[in-house]
N, C-alpha and C. Protein backbone atom coordinates (compact mmCIF):
# COMPACT_ATOMS: atom_id res chain seq x y z
N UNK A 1 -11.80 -1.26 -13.73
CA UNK A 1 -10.68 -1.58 -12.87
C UNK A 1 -10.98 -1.04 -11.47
N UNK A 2 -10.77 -1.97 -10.29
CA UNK A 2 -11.04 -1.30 -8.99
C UNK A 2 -9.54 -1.33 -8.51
N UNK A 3 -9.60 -0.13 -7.85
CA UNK A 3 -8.15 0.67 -7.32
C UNK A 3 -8.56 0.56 -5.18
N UNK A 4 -7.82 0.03 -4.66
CA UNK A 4 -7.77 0.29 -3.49
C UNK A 4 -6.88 1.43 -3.18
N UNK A 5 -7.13 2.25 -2.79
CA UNK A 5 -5.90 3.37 -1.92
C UNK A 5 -5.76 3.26 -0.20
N UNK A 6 -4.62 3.05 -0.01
CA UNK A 6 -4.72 3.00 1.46
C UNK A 6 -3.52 3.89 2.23
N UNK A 7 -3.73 5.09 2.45
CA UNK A 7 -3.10 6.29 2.64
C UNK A 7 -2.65 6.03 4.39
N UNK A 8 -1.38 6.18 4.08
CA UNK A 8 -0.46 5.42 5.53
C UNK A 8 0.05 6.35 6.34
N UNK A 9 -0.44 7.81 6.01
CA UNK A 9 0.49 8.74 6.93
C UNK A 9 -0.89 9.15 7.77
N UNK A 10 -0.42 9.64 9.29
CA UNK A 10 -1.53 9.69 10.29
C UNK A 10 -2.52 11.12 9.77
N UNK A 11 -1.62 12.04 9.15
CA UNK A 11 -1.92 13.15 8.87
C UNK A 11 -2.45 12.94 7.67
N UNK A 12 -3.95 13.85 7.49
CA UNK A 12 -4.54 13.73 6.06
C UNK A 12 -4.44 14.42 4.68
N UNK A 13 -3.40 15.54 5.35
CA UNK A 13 -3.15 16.61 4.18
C UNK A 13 -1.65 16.52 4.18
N UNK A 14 -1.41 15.07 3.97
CA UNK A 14 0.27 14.56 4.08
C UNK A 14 0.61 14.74 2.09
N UNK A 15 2.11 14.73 2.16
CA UNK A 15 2.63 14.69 0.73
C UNK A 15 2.16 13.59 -0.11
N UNK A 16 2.36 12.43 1.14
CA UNK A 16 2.06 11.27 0.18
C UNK A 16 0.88 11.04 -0.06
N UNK A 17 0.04 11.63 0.44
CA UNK A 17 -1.57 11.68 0.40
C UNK A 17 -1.97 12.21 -1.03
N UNK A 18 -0.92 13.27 -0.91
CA UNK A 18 -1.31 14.66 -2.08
C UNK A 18 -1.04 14.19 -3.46
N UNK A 19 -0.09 13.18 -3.46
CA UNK A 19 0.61 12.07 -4.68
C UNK A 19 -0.31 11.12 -4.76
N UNK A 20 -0.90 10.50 -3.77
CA UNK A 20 -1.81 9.38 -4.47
C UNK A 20 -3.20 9.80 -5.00
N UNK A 21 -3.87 10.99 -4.37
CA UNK A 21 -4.92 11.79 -5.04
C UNK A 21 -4.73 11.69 -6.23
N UNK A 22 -3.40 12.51 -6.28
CA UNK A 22 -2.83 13.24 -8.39
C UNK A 22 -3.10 11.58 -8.86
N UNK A 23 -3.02 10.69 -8.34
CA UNK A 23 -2.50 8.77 -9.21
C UNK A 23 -4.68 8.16 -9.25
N UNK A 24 -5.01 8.76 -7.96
CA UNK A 24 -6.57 8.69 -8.17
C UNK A 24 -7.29 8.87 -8.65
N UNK A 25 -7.53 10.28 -9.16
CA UNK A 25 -8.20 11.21 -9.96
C UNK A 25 -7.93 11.29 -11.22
N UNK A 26 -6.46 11.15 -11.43
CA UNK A 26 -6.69 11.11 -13.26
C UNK A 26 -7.22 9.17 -13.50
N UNK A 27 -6.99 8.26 -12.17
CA UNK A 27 -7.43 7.09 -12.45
C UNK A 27 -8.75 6.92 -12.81
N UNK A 28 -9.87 7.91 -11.54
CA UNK A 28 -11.16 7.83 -11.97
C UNK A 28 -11.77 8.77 -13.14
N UNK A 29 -10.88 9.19 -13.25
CA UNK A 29 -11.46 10.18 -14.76
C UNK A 29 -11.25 9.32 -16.40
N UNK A 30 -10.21 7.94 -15.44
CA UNK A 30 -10.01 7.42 -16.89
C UNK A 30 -11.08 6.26 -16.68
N UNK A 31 -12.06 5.75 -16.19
CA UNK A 31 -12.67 5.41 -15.40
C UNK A 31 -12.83 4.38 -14.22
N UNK A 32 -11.72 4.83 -13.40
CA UNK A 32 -11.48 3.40 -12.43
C UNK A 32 -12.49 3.92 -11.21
N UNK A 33 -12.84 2.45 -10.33
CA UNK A 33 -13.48 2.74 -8.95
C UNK A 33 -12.45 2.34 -8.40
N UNK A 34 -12.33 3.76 -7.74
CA UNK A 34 -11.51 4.33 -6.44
C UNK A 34 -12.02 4.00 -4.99
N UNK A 35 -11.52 3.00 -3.87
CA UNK A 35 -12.01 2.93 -2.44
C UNK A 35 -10.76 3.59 -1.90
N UNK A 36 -11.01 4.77 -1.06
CA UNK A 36 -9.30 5.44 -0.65
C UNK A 36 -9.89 4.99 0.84
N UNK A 37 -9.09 4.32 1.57
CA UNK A 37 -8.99 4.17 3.26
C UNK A 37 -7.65 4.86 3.40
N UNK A 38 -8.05 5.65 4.99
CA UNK A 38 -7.33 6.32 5.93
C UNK A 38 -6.93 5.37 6.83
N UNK A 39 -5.61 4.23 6.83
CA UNK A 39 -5.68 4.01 8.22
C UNK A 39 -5.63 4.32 9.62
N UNK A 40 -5.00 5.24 8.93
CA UNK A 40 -5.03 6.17 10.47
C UNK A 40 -6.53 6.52 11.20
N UNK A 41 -7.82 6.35 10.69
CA UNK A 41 -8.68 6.42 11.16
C UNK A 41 -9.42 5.32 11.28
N UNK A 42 -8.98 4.30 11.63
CA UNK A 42 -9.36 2.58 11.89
C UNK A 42 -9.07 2.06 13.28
N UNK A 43 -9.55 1.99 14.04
CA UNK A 43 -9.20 1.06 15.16
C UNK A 43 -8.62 -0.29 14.81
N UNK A 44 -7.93 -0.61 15.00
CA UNK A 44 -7.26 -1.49 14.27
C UNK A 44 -5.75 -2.45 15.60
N UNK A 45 -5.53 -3.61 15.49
CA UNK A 45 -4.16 -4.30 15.81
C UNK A 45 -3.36 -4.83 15.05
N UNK A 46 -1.97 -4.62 15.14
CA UNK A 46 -1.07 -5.39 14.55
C UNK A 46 -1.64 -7.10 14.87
N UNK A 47 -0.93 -7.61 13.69
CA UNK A 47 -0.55 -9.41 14.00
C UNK A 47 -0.75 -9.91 15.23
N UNK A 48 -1.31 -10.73 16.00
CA UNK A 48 -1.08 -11.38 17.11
C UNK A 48 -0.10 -12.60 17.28
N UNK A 49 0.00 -13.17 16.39
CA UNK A 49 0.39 -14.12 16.24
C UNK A 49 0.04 -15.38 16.94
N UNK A 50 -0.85 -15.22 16.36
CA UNK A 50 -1.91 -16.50 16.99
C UNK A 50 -2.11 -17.93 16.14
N UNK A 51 -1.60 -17.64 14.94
CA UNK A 51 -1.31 -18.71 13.64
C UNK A 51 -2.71 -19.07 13.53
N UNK A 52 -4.07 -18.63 14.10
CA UNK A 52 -5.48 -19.10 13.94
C UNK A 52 -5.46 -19.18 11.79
N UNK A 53 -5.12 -18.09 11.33
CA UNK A 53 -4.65 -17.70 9.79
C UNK A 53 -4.32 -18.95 9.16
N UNK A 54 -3.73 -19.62 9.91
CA UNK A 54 -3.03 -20.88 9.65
C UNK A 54 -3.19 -22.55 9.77
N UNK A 55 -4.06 -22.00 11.06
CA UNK A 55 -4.48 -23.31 11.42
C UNK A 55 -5.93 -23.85 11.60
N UNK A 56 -6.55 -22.74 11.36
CA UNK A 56 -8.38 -22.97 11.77
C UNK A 56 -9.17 -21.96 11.04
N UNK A 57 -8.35 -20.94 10.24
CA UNK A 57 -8.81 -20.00 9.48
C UNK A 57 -8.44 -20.03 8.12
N UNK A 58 -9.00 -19.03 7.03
CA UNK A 58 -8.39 -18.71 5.82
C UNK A 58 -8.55 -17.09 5.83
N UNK A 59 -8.82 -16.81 7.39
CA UNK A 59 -8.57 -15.17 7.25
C UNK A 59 -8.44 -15.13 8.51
N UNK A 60 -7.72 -13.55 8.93
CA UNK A 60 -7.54 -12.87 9.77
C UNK A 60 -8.43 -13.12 10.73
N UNK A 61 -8.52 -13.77 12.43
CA UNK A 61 -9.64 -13.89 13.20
C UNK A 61 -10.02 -12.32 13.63
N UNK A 62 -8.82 -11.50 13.99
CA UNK A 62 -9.18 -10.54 14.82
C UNK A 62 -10.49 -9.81 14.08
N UNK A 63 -11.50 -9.28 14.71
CA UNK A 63 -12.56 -8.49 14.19
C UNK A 63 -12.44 -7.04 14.71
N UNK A 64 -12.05 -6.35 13.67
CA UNK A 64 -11.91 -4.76 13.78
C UNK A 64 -11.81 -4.27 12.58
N UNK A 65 -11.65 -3.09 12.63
CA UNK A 65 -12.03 -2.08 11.44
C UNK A 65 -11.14 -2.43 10.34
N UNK A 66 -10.15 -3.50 10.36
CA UNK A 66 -9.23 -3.79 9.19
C UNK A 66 -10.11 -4.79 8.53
N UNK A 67 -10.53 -5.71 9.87
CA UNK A 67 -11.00 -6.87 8.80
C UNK A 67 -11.88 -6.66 7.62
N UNK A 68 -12.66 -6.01 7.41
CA UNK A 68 -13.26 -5.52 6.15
C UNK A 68 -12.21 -5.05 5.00
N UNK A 69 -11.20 -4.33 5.09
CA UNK A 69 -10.24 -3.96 4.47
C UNK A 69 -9.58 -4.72 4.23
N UNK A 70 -9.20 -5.79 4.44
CA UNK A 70 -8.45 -6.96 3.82
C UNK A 70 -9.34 -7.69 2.95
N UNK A 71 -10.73 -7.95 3.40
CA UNK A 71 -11.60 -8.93 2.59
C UNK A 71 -11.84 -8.12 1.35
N UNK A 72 -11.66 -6.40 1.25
CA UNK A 72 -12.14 -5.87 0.01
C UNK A 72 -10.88 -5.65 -1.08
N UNK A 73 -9.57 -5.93 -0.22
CA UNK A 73 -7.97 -5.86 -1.30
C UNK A 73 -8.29 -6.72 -2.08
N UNK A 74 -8.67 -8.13 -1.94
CA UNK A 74 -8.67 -8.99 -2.39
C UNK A 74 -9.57 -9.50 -3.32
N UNK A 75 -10.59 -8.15 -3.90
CA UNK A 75 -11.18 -7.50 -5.02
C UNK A 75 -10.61 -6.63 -5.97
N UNK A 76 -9.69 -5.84 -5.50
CA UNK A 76 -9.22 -4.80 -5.70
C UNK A 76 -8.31 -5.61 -7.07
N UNK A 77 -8.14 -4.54 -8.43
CA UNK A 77 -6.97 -5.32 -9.36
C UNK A 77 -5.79 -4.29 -9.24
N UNK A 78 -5.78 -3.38 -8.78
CA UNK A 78 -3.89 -2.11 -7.96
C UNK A 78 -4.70 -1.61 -6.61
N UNK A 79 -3.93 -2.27 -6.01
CA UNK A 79 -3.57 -1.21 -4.14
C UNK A 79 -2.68 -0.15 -4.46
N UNK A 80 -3.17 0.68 -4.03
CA UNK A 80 -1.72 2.05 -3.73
C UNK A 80 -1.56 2.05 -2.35
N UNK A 81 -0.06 1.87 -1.90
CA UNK A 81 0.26 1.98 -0.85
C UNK A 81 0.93 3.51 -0.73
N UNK A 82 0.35 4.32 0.20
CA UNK A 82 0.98 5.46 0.18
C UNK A 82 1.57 6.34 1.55
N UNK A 83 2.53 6.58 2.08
CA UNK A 83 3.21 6.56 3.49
C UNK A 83 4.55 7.67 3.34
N UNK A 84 4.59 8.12 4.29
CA UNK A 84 5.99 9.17 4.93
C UNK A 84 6.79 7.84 5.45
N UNK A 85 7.88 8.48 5.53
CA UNK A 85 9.00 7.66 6.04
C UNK A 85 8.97 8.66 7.52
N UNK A 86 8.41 7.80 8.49
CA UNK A 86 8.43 8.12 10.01
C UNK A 86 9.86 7.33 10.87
N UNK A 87 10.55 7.95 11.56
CA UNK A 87 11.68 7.65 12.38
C UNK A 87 12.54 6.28 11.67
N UNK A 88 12.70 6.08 10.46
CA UNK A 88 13.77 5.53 9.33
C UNK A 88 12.91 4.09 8.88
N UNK A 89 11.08 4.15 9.46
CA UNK A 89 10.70 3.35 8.42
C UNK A 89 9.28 3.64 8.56
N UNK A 90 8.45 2.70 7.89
CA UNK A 90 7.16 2.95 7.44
C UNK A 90 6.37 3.29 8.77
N UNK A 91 5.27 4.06 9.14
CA UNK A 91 4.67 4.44 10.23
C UNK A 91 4.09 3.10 10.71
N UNK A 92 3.89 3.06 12.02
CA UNK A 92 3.11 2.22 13.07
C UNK A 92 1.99 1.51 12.08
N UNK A 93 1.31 2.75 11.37
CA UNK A 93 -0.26 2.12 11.48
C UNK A 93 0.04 1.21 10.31
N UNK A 94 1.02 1.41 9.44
CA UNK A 94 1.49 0.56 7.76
C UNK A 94 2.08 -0.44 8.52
N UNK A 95 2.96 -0.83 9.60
CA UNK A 95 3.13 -1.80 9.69
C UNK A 95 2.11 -2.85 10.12
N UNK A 96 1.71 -2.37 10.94
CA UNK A 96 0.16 -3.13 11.23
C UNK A 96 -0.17 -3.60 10.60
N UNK A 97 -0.85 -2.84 9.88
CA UNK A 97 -1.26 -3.03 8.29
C UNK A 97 -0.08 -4.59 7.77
N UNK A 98 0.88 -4.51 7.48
CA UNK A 98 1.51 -5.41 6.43
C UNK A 98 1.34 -6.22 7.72
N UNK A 99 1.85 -6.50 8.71
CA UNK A 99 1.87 -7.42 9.41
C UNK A 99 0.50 -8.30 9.69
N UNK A 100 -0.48 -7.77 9.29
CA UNK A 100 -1.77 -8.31 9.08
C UNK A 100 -2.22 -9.25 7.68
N UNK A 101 -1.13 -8.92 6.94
CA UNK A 101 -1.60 -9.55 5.34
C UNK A 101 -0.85 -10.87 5.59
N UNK A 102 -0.28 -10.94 7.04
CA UNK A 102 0.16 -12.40 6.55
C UNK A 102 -0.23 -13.36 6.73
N UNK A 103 -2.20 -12.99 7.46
CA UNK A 103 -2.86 -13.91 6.80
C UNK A 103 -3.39 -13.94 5.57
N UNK A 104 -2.89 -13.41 4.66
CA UNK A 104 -2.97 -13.71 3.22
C UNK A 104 -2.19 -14.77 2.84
N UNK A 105 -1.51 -15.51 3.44
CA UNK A 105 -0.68 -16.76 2.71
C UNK A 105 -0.88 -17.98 3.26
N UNK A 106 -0.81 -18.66 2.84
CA UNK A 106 -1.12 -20.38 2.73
C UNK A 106 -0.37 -20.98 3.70
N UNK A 107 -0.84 -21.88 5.35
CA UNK A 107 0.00 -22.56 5.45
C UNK A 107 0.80 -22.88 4.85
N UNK A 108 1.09 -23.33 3.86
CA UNK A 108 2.29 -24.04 3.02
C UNK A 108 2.89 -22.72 2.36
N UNK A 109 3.32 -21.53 2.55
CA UNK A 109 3.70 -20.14 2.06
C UNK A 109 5.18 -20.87 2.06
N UNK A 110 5.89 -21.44 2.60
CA UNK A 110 7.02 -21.38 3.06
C UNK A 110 7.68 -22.57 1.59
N UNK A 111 7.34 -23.16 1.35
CA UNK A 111 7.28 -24.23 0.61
C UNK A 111 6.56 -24.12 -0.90
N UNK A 112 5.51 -23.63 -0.99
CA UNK A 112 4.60 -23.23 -1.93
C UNK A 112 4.69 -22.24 -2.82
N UNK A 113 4.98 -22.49 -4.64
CA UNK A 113 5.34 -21.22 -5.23
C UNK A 113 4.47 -20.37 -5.66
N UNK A 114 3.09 -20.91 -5.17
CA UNK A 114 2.07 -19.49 -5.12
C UNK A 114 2.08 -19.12 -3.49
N UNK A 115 2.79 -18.96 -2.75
CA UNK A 115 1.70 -18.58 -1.15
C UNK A 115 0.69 -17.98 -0.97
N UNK A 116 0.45 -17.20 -1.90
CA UNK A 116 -0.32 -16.56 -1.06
C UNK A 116 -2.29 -17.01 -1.75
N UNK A 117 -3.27 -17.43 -0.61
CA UNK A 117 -4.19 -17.23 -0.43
C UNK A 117 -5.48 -16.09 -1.92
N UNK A 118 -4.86 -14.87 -2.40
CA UNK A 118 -5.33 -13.87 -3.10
C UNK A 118 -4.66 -14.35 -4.31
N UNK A 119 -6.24 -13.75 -5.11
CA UNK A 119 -5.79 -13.92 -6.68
C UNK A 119 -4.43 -13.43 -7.19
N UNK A 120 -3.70 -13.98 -7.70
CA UNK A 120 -2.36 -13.56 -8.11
C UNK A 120 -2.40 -12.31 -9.37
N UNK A 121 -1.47 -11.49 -9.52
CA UNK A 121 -1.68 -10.31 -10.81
C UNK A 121 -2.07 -8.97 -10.55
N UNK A 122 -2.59 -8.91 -9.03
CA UNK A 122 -2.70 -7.34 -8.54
C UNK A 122 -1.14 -6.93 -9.18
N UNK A 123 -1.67 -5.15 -9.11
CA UNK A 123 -0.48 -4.36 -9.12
C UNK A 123 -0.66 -3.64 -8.13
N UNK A 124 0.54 -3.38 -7.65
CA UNK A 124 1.16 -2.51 -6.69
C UNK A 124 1.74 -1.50 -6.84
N UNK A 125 1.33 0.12 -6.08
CA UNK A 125 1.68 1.05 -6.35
C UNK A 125 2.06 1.34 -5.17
N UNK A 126 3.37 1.88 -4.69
CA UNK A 126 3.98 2.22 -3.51
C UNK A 126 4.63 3.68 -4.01
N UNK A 127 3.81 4.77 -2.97
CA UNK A 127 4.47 5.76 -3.24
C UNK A 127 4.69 6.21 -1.39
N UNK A 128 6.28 6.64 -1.45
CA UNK A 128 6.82 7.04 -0.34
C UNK A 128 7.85 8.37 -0.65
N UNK A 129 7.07 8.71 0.68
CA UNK A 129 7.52 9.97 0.44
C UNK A 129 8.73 10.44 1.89
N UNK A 130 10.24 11.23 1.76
CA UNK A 130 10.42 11.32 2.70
C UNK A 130 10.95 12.98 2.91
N UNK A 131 11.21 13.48 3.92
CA UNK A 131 11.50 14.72 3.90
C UNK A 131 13.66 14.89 3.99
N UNK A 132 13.82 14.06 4.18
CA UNK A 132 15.81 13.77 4.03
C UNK A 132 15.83 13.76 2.53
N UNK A 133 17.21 14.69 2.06
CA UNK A 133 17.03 14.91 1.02
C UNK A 133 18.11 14.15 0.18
N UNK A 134 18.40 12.68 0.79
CA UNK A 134 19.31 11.98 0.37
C UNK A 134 18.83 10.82 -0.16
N UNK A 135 19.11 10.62 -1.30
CA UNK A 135 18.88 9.43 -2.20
C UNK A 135 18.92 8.08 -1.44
N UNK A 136 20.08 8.01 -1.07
CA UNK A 136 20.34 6.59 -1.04
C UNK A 136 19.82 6.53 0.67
N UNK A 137 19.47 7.27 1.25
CA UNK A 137 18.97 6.93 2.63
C UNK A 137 17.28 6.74 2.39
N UNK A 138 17.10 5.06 3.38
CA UNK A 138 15.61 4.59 3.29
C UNK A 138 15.61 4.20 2.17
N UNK A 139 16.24 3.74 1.24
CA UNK A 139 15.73 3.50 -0.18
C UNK A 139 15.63 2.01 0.21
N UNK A 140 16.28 1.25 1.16
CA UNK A 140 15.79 -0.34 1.55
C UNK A 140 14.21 -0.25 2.00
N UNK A 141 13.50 0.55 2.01
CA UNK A 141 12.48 0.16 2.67
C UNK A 141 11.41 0.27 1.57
N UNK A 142 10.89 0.63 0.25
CA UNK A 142 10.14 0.29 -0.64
C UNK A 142 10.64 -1.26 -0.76
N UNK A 143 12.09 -1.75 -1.16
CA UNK A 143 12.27 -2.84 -1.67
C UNK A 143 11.97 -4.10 -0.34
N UNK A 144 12.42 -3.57 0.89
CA UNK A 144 11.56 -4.63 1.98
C UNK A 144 10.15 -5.07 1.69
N UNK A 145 9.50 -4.06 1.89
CA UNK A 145 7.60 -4.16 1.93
C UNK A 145 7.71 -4.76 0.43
N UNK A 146 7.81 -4.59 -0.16
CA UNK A 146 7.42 -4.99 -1.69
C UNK A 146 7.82 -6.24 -1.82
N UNK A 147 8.59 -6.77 -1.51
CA UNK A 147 9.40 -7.99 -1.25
C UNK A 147 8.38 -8.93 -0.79
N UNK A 148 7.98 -8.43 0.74
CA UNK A 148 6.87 -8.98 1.43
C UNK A 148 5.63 -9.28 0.80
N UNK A 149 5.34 -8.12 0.36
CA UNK A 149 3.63 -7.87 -0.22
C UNK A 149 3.51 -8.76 -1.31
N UNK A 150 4.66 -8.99 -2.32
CA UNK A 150 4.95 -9.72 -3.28
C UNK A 150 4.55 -11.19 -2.94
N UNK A 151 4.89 -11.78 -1.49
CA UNK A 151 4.46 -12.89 -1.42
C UNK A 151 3.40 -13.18 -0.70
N UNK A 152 3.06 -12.48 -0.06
CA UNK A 152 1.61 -11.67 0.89
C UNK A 152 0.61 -12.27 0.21
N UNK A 153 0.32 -10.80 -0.87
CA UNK A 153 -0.40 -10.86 -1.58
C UNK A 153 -0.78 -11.03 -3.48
N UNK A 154 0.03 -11.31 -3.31
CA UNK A 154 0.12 -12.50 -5.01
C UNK A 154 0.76 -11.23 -5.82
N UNK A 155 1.18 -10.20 -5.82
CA UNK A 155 1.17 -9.12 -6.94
C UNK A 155 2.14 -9.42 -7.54
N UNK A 156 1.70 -9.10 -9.05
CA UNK A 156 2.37 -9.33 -10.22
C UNK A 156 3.52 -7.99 -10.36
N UNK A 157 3.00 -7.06 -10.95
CA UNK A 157 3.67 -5.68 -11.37
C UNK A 157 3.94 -5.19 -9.77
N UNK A 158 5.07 -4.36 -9.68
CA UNK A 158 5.06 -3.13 -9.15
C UNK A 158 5.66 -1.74 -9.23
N UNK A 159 5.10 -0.47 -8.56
CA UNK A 159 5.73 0.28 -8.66
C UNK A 159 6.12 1.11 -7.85
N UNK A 160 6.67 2.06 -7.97
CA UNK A 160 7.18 3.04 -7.08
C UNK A 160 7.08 4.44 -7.59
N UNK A 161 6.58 5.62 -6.59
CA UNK A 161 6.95 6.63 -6.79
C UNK A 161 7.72 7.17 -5.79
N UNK A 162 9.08 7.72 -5.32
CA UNK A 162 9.79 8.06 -4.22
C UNK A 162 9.73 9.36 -4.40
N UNK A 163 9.40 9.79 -3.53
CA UNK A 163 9.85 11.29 -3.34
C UNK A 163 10.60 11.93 -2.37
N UNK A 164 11.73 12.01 -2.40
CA UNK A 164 12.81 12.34 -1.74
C UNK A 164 13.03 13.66 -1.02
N UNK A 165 13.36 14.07 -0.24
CA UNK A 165 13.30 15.53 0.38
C UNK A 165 11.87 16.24 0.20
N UNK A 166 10.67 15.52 0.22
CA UNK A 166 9.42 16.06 0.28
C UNK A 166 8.77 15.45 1.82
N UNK A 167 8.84 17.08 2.42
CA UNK A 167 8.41 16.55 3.80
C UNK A 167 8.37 17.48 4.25
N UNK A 168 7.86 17.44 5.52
CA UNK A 168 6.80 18.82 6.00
C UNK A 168 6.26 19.27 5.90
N UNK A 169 5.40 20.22 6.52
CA UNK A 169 4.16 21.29 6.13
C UNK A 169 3.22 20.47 5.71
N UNK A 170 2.39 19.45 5.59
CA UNK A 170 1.77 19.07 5.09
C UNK A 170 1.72 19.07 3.35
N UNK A 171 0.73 19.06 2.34
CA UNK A 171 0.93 18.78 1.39
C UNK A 171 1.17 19.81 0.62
N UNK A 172 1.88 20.86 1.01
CA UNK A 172 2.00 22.56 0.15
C UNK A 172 3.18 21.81 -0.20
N UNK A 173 3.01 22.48 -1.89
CA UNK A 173 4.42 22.65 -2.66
C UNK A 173 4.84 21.32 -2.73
N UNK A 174 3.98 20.54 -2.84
CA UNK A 174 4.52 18.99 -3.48
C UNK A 174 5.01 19.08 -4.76
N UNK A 175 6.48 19.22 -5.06
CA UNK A 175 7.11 18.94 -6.37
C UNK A 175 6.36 18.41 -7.67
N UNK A 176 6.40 19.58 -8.32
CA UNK A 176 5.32 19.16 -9.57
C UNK A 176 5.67 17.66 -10.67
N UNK A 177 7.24 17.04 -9.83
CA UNK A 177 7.50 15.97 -11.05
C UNK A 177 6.93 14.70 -10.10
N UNK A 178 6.53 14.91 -8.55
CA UNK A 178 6.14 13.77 -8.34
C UNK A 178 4.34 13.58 -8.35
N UNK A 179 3.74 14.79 -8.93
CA UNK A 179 2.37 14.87 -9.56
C UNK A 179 2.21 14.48 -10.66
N UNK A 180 3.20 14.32 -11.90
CA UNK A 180 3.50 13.77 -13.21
C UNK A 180 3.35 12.83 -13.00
N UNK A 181 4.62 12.09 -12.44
CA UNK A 181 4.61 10.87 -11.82
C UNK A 181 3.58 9.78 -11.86
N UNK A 182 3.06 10.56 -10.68
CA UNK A 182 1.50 10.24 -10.45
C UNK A 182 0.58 10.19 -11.75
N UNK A 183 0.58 11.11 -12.27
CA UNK A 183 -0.19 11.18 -13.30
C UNK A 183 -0.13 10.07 -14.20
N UNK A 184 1.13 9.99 -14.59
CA UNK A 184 1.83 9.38 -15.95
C UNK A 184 1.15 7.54 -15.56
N UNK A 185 2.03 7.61 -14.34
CA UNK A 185 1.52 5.87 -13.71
C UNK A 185 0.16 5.14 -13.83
N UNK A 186 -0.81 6.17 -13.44
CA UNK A 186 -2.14 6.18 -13.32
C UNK A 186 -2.79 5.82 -15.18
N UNK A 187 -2.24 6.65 -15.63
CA UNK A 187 -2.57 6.96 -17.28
C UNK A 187 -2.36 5.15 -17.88
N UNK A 188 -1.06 5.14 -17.21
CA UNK A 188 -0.25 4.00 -18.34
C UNK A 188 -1.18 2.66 -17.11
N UNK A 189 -1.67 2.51 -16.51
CA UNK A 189 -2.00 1.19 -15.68
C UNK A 189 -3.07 1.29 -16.14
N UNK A 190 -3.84 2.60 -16.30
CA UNK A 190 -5.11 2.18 -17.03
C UNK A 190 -5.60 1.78 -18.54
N UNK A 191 -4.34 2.32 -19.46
CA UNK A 191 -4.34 1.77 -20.79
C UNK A 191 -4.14 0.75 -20.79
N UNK A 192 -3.36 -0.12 -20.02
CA UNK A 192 -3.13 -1.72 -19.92
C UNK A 192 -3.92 -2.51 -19.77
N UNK A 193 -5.47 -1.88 -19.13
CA UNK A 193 -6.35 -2.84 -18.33
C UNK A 193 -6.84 -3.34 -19.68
């Protein structure tokens, strides 16, 4: 099984970083290949909106440090998406990021009950992490992106790990139930394969 990780917070010793490791490591011990990208260390642009995706392409024209990273998701059988909740939604560089997969879909996306371009049946692992220690605040924003990505990029399953009031300091004292979590997810996606 190949696992993409694509770790969305700018900081590298972030919570949500520290959660998708714990979802990595028991993955490659059960034996998955692991590719973990930092976007935060990509030169990289949002969308242009240039519709080239659409009209003269079947991929992304822009050439930068993403374009390789899109051509290798689309190998990948689970992405982990993993991100802080920055100023009440996903950071700059994750939106980029999603706003880029939408050349993953088919002229005809709009109309079409496959849209998207990528093999259909990936799973999706979205773990977000925020430091507000309120449930019901940001909880629209896993179900936005997932929504999206869902038609983006063909995925079948998804999941979530939220971690709620985990924030700051970097990755000290990450709550040992959202390392389970991690664990447990990782365990059970790989008995399935």
């Amino acid at each position: 099984m190949k696992i993409s990780c694509l770790i969305g917070s700018p900081r590298k010793n972030s919570n949500s970083a520290a959660i998708a490791a714990k979802f990595t490591e028991t993955a490659t011990g059960l034996g998955a290949q692991v590719e973990t990208v930092i976007l935060n260390d990509l030169k990289y642009r949002g969308c242009q909106g240039c519709m080239a995706c659409k009209t003269t392409s079947e991929k992304c024209v822009l050439n930068d440090d993403l374009a390789g990273v899109l051509e290798s998701l689309k190998q990948a059988d689970v992405i982990l998406l993993a991100l802080p909740v920055y100023c009440s939604d996903v950071p700059g560089q994750v939106k980029c990021f999603i706003d880029r997969t939408y050349s993953y879909m088919k002229p005809s996306y709009l109309s079409d009950s496959n849209p998207s371009r990528v093999p259909p049946g990936k799973k999706l692992v979205f773990i977000v992490t925020q430091g507000a220690p309120v449930e019901n605040l940001f909880s629209d924003i896993p179900q936005r992106y997932t929504g999206f990505l869902k038609r983006s990029m063909g995925f079948g399953d998804s999941y979530l790990i939220r971690g709620v009031g985990v924030g700051g300091g970097g990755a000290v004292g990450v709550p040992d139930q959202f390392l389970q979590q991690a664990e447990d997810l990782a365990r059970s996606i790989m008995k399935s394969a």
